[in-house]
C-alpha atoms as a PDB file:
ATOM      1  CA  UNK A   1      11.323   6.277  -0.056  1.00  0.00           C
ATOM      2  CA  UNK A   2       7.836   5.869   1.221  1.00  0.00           C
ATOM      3  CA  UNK A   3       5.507   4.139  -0.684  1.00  0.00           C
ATOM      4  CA  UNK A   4       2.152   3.482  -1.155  1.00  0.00           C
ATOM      5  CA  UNK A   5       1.193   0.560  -2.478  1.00  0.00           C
ATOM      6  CA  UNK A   6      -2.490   0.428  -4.405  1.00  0.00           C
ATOM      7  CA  UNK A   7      -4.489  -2.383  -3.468  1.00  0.00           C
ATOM      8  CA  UNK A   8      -3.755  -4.444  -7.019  1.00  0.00           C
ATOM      9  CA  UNK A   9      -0.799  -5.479  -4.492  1.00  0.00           C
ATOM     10  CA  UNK A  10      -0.848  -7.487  -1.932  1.00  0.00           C
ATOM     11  CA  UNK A  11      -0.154  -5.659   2.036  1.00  0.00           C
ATOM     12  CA  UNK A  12       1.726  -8.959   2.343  1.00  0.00           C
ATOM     13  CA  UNK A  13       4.922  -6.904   0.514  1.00  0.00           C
ATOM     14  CA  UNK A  14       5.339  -4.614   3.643  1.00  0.00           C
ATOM     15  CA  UNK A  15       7.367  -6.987   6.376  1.00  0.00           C
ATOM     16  CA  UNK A  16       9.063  -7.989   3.257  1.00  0.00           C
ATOM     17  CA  UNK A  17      10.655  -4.286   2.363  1.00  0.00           C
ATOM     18  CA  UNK A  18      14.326  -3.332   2.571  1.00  0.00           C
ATOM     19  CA  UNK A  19      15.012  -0.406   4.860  1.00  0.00           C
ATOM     20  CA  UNK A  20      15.315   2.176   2.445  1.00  0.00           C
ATOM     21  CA  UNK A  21      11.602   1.508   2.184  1.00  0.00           C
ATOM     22  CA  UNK A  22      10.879   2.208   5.838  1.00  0.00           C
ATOM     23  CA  UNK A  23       7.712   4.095   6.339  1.00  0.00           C
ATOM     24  CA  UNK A  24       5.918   2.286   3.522  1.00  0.00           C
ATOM     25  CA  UNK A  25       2.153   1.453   3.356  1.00  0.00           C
ATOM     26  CA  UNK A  26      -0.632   0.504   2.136  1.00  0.00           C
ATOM     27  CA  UNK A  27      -4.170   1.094   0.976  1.00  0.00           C
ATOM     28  CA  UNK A  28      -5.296  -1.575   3.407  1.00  0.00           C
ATOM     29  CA  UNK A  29      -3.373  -0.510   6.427  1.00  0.00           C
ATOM     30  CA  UNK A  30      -4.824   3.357   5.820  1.00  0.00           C
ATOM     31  CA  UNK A  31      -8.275   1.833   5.191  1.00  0.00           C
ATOM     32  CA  UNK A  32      -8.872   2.697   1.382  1.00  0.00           C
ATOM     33  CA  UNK A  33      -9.621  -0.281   0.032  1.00  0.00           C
ATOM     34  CA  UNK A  34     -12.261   0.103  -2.473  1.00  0.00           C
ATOM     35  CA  UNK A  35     -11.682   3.705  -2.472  1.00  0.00           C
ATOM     36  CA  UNK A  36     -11.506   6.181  -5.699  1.00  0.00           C
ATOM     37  CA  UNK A  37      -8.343   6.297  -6.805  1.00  0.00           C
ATOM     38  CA  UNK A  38      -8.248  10.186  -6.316  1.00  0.00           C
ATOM     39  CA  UNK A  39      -9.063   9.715  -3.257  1.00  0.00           C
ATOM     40  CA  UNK A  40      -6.054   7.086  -2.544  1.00  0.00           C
ATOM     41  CA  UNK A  41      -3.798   9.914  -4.958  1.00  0.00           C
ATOM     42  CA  UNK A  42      -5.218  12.850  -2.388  1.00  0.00           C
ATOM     43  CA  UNK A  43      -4.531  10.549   0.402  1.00  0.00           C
ATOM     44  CA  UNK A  44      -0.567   9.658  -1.095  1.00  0.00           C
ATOM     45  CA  UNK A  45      -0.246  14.118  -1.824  1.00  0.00           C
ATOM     46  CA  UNK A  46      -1.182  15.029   1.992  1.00  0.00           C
ATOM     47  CA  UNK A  47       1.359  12.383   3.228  1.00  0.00           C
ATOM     48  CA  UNK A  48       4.208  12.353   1.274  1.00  0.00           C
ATOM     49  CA  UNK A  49       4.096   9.111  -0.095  1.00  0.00           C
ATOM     50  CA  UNK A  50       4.895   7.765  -3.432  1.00  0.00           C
ATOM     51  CA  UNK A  51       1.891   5.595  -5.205  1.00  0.00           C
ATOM     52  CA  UNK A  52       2.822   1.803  -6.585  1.00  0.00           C
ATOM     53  CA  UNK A  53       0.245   0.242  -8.498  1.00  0.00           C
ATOM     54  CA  UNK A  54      -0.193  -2.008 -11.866  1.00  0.00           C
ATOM     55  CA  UNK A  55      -3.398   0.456 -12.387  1.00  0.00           C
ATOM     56  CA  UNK A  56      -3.026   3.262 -15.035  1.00  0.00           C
ATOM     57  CA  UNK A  57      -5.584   5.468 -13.712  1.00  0.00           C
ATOM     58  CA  UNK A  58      -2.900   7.379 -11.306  1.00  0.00           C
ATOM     59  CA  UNK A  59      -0.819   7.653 -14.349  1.00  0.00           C
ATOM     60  CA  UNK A  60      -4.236   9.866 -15.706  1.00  0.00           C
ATOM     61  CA  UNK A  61      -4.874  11.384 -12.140  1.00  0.00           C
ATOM     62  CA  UNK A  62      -1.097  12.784 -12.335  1.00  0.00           C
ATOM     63  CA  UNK A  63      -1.824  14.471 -16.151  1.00  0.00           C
ATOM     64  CA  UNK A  64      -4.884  15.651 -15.012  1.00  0.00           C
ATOM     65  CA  UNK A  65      -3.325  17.383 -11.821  1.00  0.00           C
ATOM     66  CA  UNK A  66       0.301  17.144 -12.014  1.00  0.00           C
ATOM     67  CA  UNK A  67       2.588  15.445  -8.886  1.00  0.00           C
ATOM     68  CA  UNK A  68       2.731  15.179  -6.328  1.00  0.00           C
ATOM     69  CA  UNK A  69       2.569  12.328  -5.361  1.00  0.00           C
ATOM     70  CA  UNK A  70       4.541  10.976  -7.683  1.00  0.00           C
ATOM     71  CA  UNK A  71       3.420   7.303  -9.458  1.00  0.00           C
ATOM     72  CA  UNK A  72       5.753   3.942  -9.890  1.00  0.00           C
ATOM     73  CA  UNK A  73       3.516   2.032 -12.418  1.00  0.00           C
ATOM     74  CA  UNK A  74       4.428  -1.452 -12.980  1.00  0.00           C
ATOM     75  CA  UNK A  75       2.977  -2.604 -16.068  1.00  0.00           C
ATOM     76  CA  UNK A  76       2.748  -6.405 -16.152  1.00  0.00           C
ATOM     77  CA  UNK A  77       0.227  -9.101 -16.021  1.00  0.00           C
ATOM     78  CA  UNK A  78       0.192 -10.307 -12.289  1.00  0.00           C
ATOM     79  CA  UNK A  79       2.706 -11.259 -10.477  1.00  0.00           C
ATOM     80  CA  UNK A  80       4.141 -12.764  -7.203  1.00  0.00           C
ATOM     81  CA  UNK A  81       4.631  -9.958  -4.676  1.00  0.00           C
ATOM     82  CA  UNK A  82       8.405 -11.575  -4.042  1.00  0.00           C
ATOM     83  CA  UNK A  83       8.881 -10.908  -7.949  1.00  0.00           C
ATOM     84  CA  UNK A  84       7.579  -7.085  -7.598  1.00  0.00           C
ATOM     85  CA  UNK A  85       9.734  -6.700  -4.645  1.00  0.00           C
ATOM     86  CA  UNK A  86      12.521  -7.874  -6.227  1.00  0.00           C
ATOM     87  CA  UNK A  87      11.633  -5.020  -9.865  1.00  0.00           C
ATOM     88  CA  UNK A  88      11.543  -2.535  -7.117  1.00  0.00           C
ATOM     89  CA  UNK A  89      14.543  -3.618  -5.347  1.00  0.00           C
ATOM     90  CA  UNK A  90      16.565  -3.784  -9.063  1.00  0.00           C
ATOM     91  CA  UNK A  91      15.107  -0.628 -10.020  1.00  0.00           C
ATOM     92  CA  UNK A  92      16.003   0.905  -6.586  1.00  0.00           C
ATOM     93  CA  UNK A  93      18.392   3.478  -8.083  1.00  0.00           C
ATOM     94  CA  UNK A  94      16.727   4.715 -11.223  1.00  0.00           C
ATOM     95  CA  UNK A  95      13.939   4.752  -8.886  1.00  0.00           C
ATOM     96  CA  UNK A  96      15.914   7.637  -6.350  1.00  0.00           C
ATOM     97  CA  UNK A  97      16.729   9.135  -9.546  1.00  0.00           C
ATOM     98  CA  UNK A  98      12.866   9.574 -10.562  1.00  0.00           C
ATOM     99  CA  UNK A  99      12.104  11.036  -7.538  1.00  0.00           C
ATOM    100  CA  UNK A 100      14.595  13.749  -7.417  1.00  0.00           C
ATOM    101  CA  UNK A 101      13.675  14.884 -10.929  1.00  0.00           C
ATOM    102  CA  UNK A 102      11.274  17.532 -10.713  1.00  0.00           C
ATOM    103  CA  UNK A 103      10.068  16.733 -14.426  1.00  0.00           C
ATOM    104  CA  UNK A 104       8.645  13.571 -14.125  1.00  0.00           C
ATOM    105  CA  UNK A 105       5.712  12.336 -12.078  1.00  0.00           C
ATOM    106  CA  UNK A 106       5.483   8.357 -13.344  1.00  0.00           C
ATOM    107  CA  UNK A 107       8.158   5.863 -13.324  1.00  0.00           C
ATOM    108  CA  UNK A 108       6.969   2.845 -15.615  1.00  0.00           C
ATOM    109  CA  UNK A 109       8.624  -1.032 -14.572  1.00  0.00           C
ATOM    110  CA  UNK A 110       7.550  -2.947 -17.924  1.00  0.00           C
ATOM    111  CA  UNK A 111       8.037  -6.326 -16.864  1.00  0.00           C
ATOM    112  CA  UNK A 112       7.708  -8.689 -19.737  1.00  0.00           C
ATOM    113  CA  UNK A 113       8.791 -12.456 -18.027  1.00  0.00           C
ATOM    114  CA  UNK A 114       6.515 -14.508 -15.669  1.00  0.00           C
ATOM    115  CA  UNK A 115       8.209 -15.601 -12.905  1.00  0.00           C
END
């Protein structure tokens, strides 16, 4: 699983990733900050990667043009990057799941607790 994670979180999360998240980045790292988002989803399509973000709009981009890439939204208020790690880490296999289904190009994490 190679992700791509927006800028709403933190480039910090990368030394912090398990290895089945080996080849991760982010927005920073590829210099998009500040970008347009369809720019960062064009960017995420040419390279295989799979977008994280707490930002809607790629959830839009992907109705708009379909996946890829394919979108893990995590729809909280904000949150520590060790508690994010740990929703993607506990939602590691539904996540493998989502990305083998050919039907469905966003994978919401509603988090509801502050940690």
């Amino acid at each position: 699983m190679r992700f791509l994670f927006d800028q709403n979180i933190s480039h910090r999360i990368l030394p912090q990733l398990p290895i089945q998240f080996a080849g991760s980045t982010s927005v920073k790292h590829e210099g998009l900050m500040n970008s347009p988002d369809k720019l960062i989803w064009e960017f995420a399509k040419e390279h295989d990667y799979i977008i994280v973000t707490q930002d809607s709009d790629f959830n839009d981009l992907n109705s708009l043009y379909g996946f890829p890439p394919k979108i893990i939204w995590i729809r909280s208020g904000n949150l520590k990057t060790s508690v994010i790690l740990d929703l993607l880490i506990h939602h590691m296999n539904e996540i493998e799941k989502f990305i083998d289904d050919k039907k469905f190009g966003c994978f919401e994490i509603i988090s509801l607790s502050v940690k």
